[in-house]
PDB file of N, CA and C in Angstrom:
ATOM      1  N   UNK A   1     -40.226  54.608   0.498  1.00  0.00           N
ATOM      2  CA  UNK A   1     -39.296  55.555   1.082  1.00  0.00           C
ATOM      3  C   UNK A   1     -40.015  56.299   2.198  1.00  0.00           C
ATOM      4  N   UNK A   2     -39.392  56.525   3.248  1.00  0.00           N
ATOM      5  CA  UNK A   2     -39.889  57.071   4.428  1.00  0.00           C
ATOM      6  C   UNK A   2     -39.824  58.421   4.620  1.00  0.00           C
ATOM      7  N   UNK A   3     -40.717  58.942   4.755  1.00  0.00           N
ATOM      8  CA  UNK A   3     -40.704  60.699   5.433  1.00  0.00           C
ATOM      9  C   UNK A   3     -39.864  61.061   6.164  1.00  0.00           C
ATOM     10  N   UNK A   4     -39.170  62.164   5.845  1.00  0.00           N
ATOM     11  CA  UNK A   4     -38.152  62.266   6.937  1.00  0.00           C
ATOM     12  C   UNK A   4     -38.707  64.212   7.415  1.00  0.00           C
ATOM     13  N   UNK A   5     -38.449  64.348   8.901  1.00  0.00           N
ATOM     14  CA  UNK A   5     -38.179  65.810   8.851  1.00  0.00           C
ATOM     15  C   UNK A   5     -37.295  66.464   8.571  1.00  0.00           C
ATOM     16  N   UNK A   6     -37.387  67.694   8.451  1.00  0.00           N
ATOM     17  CA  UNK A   6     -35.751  68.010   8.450  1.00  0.00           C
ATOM     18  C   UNK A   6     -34.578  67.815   9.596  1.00  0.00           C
ATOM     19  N   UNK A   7     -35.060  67.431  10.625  1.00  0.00           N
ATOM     20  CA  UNK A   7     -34.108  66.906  11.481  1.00  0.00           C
ATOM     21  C   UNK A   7     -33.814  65.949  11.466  1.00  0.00           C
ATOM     22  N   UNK A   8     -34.215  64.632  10.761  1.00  0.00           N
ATOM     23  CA  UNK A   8     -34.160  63.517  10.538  1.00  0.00           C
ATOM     24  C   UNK A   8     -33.054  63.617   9.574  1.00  0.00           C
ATOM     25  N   UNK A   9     -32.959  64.774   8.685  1.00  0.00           N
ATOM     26  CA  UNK A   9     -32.055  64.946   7.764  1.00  0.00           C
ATOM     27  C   UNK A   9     -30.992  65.198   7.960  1.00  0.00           C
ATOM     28  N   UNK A  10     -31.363  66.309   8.697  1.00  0.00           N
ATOM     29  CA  UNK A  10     -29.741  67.075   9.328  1.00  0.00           C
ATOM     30  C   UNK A  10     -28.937  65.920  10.175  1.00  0.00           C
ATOM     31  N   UNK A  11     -29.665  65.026  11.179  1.00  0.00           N
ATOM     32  CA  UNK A  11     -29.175  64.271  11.909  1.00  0.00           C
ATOM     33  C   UNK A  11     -28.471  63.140  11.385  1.00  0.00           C
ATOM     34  N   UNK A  12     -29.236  62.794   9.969  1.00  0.00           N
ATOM     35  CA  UNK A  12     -28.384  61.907   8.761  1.00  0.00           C
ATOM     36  C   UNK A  12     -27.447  62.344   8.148  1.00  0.00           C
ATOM     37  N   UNK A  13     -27.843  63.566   7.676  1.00  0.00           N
ATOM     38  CA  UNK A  13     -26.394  63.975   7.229  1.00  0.00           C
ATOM     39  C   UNK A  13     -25.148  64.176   7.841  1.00  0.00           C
ATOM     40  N   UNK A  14     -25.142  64.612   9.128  1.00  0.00           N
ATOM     41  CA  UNK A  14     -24.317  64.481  10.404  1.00  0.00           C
ATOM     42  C   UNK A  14     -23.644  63.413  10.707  1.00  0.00           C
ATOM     43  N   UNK A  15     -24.747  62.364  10.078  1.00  0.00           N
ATOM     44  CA  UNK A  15     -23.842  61.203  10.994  1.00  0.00           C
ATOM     45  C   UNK A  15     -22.368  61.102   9.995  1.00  0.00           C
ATOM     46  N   UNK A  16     -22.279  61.289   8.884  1.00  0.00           N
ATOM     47  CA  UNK A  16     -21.126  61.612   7.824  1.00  0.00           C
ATOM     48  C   UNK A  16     -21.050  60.190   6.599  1.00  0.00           C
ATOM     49  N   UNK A  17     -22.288  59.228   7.031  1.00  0.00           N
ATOM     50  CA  UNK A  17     -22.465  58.601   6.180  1.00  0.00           C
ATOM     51  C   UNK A  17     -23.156  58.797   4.948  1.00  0.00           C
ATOM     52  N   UNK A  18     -23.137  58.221   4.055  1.00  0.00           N
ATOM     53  CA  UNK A  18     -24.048  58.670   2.814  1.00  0.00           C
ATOM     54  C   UNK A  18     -25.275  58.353   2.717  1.00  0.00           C
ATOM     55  N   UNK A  19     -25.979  59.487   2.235  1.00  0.00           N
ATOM     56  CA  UNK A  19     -27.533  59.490   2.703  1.00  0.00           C
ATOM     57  C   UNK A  19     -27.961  60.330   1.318  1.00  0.00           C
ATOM     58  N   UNK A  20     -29.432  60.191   0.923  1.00  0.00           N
ATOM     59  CA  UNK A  20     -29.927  60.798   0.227  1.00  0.00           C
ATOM     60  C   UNK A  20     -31.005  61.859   0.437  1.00  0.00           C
ATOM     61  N   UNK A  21     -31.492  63.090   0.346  1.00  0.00           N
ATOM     62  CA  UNK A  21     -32.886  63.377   0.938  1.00  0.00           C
ATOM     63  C   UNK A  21     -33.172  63.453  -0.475  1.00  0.00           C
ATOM     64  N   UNK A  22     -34.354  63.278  -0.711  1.00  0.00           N
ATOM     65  CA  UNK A  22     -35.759  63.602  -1.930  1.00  0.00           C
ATOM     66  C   UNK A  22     -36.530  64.241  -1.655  1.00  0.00           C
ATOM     67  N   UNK A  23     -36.871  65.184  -1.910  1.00  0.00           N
ATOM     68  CA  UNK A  23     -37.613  66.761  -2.612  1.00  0.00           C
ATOM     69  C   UNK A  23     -38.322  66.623  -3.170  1.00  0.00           C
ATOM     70  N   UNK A  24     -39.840  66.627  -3.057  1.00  0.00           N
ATOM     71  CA  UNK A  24     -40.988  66.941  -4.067  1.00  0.00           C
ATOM     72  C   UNK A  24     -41.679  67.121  -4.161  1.00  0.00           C
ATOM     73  N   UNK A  25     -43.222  67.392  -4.308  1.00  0.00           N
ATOM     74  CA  UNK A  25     -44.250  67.793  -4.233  1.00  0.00           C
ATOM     75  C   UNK A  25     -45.387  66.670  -4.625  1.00  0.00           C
ATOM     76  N   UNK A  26     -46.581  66.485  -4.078  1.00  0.00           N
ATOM     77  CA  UNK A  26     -47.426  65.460  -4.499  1.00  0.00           C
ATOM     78  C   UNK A  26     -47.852  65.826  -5.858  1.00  0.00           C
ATOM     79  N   UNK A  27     -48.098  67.034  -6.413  1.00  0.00           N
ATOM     80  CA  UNK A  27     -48.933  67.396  -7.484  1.00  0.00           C
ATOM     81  C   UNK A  27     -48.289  67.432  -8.876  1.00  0.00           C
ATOM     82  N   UNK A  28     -46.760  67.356  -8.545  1.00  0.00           N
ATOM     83  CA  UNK A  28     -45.982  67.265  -9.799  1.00  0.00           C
ATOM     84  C   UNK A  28     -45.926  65.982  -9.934  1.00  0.00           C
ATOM     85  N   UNK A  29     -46.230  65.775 -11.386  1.00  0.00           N
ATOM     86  CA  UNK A  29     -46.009  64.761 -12.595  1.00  0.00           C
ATOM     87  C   UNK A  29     -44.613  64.353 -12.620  1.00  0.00           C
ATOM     88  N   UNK A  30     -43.693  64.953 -12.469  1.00  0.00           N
ATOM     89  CA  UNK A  30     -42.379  64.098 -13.040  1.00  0.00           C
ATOM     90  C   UNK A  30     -41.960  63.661 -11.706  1.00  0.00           C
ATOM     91  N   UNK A  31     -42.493  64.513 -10.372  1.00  0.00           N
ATOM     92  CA  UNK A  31     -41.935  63.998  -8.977  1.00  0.00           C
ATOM     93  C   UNK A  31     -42.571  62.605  -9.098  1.00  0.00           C
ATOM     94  N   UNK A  32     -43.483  61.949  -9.546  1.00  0.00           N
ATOM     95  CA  UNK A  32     -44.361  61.103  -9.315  1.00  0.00           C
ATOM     96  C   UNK A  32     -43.313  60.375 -10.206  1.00  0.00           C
ATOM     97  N   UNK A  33     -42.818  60.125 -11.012  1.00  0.00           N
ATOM     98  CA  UNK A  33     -42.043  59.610 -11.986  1.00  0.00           C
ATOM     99  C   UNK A  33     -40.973  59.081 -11.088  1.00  0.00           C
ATOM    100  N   UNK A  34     -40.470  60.368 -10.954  1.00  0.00           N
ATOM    101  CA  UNK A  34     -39.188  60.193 -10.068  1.00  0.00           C
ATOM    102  C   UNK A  34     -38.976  59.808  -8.612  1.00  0.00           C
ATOM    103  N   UNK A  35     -40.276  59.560  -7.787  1.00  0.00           N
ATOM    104  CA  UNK A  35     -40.796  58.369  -6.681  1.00  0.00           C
ATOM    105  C   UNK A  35     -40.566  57.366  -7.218  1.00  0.00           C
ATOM    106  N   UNK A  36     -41.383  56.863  -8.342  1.00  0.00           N
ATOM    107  CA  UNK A  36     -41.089  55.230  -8.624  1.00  0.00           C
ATOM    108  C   UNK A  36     -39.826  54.631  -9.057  1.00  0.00           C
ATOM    109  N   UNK A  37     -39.088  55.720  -9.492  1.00  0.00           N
ATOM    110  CA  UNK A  37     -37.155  55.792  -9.464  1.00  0.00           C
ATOM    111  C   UNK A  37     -36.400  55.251  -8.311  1.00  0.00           C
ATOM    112  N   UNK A  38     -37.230  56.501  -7.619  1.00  0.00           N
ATOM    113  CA  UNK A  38     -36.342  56.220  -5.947  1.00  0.00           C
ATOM    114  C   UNK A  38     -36.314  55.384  -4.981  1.00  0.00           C
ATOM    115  N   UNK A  39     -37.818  54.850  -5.408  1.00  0.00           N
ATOM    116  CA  UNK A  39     -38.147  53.080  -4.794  1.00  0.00           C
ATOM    117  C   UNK A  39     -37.171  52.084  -5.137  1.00  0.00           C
ATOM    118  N   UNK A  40     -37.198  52.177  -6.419  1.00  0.00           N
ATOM    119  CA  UNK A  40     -36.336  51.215  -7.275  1.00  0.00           C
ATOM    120  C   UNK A  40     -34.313  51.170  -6.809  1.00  0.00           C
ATOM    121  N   UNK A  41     -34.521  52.442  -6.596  1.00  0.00           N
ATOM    122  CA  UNK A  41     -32.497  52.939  -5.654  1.00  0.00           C
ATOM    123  C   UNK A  41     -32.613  52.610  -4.363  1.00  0.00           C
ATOM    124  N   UNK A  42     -33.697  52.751  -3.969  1.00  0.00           N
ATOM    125  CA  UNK A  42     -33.807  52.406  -1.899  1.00  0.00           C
ATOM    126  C   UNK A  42     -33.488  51.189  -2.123  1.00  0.00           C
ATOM    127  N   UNK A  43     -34.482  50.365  -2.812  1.00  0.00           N
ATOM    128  CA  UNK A  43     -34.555  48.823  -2.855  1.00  0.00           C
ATOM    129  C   UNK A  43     -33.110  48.121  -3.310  1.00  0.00           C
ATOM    130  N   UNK A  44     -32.562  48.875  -4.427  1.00  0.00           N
ATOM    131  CA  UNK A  44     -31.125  48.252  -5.026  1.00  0.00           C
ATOM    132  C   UNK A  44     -30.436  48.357  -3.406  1.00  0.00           C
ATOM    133  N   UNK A  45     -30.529  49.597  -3.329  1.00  0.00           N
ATOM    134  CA  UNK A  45     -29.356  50.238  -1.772  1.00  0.00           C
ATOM    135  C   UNK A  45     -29.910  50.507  -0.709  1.00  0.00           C
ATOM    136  N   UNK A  46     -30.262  48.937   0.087  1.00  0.00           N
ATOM    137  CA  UNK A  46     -30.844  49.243   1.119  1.00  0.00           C
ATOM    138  C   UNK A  46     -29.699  49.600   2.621  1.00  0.00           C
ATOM    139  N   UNK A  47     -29.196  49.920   2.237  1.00  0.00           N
ATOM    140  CA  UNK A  47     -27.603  50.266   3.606  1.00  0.00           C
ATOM    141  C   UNK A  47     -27.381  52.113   3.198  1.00  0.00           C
ATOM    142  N   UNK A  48     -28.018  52.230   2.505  1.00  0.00           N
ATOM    143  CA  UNK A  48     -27.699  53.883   2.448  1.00  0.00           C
ATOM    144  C   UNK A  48     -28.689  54.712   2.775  1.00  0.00           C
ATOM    145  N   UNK A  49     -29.090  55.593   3.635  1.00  0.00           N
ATOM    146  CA  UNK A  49     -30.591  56.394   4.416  1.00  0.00           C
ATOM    147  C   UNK A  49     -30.786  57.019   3.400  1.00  0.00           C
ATOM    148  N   UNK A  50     -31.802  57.030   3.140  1.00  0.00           N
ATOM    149  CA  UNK A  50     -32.786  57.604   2.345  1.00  0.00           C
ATOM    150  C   UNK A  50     -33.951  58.391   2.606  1.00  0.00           C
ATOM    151  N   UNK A  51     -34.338  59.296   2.401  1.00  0.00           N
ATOM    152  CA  UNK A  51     -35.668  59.681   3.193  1.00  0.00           C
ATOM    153  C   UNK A  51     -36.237  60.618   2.019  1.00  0.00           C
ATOM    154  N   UNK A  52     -37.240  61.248   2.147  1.00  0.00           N
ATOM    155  CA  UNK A  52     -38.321  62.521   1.444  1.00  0.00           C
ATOM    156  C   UNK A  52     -38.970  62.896   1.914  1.00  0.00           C
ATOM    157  N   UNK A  53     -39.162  64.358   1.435  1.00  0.00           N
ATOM    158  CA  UNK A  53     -39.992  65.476   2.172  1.00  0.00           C
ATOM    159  C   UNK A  53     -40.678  66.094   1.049  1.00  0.00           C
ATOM    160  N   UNK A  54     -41.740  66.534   1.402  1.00  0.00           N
ATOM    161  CA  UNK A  54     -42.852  67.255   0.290  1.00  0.00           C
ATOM    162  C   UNK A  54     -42.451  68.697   1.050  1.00  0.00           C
ATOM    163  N   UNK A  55     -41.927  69.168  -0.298  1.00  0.00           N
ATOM    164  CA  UNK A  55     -41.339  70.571  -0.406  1.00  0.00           C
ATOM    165  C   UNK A  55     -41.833  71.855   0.210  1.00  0.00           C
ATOM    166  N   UNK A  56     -43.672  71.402  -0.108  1.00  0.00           N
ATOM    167  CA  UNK A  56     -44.443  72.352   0.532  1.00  0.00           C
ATOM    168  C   UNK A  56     -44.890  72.411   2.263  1.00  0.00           C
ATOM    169  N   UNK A  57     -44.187  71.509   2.786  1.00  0.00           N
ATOM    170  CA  UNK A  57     -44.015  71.917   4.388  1.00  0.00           C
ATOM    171  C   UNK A  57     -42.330  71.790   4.795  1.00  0.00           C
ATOM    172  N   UNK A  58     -41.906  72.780   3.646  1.00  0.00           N
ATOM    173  CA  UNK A  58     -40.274  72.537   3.886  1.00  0.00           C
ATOM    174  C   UNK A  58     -39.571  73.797   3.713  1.00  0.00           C
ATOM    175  N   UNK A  59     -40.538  75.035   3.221  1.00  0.00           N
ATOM    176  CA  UNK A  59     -39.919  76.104   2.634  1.00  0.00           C
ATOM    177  C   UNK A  59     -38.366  76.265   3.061  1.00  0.00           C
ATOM    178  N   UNK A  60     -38.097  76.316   4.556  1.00  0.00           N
ATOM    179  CA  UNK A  60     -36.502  76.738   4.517  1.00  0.00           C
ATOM    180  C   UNK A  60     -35.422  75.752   3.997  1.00  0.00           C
ATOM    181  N   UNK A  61     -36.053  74.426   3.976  1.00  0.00           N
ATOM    182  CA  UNK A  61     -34.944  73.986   3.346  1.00  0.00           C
ATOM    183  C   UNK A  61     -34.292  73.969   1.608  1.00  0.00           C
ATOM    184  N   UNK A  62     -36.300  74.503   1.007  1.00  0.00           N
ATOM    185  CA  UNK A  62     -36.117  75.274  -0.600  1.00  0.00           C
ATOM    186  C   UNK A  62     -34.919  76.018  -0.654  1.00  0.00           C
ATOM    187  N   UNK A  63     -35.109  76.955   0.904  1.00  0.00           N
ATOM    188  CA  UNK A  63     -34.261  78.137   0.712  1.00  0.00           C
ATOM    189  C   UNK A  63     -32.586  78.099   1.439  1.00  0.00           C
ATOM    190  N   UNK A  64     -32.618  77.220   2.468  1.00  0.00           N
ATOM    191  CA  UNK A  64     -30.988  76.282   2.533  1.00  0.00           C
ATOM    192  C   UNK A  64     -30.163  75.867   1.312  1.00  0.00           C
ATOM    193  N   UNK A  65     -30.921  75.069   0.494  1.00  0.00           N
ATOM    194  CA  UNK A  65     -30.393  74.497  -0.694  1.00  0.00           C
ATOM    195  C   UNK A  65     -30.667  75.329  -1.800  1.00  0.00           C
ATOM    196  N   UNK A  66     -30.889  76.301  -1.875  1.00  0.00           N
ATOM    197  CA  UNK A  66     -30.941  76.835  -3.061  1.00  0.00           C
ATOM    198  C   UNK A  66     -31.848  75.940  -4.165  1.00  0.00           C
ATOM    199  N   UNK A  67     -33.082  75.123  -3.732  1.00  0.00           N
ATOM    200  CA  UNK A  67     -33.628  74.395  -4.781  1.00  0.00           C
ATOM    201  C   UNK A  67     -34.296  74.898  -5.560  1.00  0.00           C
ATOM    202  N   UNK A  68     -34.368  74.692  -6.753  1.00  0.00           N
ATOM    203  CA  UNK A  68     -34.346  75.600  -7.839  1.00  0.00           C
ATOM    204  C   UNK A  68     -36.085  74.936  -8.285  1.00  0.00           C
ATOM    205  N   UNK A  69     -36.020  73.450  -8.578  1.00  0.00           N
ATOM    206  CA  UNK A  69     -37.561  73.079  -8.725  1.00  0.00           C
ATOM    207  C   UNK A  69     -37.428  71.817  -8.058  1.00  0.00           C
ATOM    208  N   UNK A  70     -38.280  71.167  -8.149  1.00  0.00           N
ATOM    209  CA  UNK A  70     -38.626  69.684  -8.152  1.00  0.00           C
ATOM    210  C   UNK A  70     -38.908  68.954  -9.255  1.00  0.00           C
ATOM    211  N   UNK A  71     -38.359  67.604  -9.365  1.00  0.00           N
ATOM    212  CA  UNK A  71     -37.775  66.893  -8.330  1.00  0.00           C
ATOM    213  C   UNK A  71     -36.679  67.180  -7.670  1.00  0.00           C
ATOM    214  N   UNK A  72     -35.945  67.344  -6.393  1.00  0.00           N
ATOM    215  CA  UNK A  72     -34.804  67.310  -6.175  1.00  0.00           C
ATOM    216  C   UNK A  72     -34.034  66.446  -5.293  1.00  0.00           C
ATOM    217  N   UNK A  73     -32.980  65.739  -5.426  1.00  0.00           N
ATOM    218  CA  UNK A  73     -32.201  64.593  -4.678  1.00  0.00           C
ATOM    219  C   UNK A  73     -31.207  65.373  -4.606  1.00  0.00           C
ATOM    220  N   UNK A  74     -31.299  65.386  -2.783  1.00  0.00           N
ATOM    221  CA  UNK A  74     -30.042  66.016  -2.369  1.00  0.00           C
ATOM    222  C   UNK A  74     -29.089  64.536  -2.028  1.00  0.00           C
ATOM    223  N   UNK A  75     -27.614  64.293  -2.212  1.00  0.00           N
ATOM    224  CA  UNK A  75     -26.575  63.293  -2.169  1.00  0.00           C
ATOM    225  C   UNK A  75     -25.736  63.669  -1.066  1.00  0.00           C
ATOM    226  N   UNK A  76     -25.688  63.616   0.418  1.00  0.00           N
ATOM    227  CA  UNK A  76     -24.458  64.090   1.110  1.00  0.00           C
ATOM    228  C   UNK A  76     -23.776  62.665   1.592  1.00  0.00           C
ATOM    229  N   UNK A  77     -22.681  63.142   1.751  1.00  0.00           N
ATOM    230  CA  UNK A  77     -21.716  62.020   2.418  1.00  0.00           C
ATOM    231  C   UNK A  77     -20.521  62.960   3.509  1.00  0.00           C
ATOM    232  N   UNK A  78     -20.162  62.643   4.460  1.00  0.00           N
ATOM    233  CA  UNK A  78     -19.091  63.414   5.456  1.00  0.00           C
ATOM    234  C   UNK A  78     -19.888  65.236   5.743  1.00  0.00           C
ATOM    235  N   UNK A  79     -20.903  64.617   5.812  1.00  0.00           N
ATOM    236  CA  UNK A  79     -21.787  65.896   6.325  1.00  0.00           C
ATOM    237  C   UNK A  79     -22.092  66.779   5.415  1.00  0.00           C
ATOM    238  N   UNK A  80     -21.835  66.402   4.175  1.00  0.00           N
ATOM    239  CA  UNK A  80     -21.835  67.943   2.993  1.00  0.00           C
ATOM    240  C   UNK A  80     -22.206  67.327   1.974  1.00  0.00           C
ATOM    241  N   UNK A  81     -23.419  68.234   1.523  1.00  0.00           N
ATOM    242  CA  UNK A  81     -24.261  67.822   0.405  1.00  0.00           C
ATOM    243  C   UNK A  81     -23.727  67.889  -1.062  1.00  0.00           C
ATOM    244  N   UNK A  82     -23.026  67.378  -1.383  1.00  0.00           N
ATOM    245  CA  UNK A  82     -22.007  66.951  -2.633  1.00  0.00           C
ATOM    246  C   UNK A  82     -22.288  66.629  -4.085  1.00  0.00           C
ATOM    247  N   UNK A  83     -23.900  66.338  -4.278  1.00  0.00           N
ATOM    248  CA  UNK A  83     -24.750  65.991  -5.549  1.00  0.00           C
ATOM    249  C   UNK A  83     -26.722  66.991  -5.242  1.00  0.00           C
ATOM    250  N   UNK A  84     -26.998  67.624  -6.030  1.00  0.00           N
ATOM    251  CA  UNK A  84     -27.841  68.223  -5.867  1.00  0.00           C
ATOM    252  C   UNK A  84     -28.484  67.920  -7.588  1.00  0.00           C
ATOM    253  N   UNK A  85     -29.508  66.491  -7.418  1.00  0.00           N
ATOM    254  CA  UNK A  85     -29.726  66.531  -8.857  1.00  0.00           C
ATOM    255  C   UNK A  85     -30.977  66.951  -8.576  1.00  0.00           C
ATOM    256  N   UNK A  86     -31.711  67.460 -10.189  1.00  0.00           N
ATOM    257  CA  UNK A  86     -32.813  67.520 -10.523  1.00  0.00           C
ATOM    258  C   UNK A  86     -33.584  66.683 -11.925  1.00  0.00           C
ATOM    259  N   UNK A  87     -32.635  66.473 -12.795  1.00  0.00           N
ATOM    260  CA  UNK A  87     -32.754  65.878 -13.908  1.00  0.00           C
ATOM    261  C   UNK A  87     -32.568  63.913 -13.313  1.00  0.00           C
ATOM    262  N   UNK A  88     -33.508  63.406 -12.928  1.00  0.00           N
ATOM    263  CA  UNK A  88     -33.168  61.921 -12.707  1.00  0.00           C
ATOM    264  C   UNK A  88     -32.880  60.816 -14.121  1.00  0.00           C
ATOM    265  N   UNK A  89     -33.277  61.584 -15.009  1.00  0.00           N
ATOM    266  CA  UNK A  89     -33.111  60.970 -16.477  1.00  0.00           C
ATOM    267  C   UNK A  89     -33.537  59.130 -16.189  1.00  0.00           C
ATOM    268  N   UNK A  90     -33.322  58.558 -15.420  1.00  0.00           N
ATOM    269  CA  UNK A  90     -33.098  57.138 -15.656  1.00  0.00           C
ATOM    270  C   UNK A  90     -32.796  56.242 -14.354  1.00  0.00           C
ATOM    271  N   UNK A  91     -33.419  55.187 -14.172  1.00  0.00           N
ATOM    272  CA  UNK A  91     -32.769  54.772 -13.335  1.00  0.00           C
ATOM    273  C   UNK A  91     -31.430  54.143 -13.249  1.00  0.00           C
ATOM    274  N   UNK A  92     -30.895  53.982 -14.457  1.00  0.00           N
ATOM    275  CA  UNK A  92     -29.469  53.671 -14.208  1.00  0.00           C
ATOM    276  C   UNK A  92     -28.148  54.781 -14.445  1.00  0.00           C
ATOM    277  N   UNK A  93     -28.963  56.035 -14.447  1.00  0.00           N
ATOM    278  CA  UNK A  93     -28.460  57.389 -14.052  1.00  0.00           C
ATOM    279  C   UNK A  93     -28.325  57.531 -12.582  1.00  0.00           C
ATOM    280  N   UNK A  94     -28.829  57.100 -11.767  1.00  0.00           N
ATOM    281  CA  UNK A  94     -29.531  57.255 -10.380  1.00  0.00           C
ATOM    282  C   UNK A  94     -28.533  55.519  -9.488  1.00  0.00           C
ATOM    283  N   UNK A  95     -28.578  54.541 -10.346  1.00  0.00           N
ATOM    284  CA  UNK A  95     -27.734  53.609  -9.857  1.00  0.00           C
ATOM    285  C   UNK A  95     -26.355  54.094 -10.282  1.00  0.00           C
ATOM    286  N   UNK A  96     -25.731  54.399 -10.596  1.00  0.00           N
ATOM    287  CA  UNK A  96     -24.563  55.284 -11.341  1.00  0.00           C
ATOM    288  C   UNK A  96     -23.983  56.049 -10.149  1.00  0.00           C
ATOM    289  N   UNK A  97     -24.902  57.225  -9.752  1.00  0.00           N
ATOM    290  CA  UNK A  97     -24.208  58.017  -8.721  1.00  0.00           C
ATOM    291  C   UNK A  97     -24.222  57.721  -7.299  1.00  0.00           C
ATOM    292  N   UNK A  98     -24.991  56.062  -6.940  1.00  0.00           N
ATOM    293  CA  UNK A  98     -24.628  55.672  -5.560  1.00  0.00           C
ATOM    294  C   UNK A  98     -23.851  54.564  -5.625  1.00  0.00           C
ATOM    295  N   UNK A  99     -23.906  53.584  -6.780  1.00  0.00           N
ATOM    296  CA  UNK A  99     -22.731  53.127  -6.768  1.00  0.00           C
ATOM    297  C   UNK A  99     -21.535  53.116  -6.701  1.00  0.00           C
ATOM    298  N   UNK A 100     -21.173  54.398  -7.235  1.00  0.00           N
ATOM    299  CA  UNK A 100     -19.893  54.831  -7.795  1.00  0.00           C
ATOM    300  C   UNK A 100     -19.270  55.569  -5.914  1.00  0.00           C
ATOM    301  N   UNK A 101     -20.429  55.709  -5.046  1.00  0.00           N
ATOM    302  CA  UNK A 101     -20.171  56.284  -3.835  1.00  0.00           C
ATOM    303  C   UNK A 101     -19.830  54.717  -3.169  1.00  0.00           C
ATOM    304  N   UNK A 102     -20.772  54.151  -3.288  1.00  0.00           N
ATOM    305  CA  UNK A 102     -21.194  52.757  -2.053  1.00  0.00           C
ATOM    306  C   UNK A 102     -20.070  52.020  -1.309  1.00  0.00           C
TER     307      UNK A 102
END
């Protein structure tokens, strides 16, 4: 999954297609979990943008989204961020909520 800035984001989310951003930090344990998740959803769904940002050169967007911890997967589609998970439970929790979009 590719680094995105936050303009890379905003500019994805804009476009009004469905896109994901990922939220996390290198030092957390379950973000690390929940990377090898998100590999596994890029790879199923390679037609949907995807990107991640390490939280700690991101503060305003902590504070845009109201993100509460990490991990976090923001879900927008038609410009508006519509799924704000933190609990990834599974990867077929995670194939579930882009399928059900795709």
């Amino acid at each position: 999954m590719q680094e995105w800035s936050i303009e890379e984001w905003e500019n994805t989310k804009k476009s009004g297609q469905l896109c994901a951003f990922y939220l996390y930090t290198p030092m957390c344990g379950t973000c690390m979990v929940a990377s090898k998740m998100m590999e596994v959803i890029q790879q199923t769904f390679p037609q949907i943008p995807m990107g991640k940002i390490n939280l700690n050169y991101a503060e305003e967007l902590a504070y845009e989204y109201q993100v509460e911890s990490v991990p976090c997967l923001l879900i927008a589609e038609a410009g508006e961020v519509h799924d704000k998970i933190y609990a990834f439970q599974s990867v077929s929790y995670l194939f579930e909520k882009f399928q059900k979009k795709d």
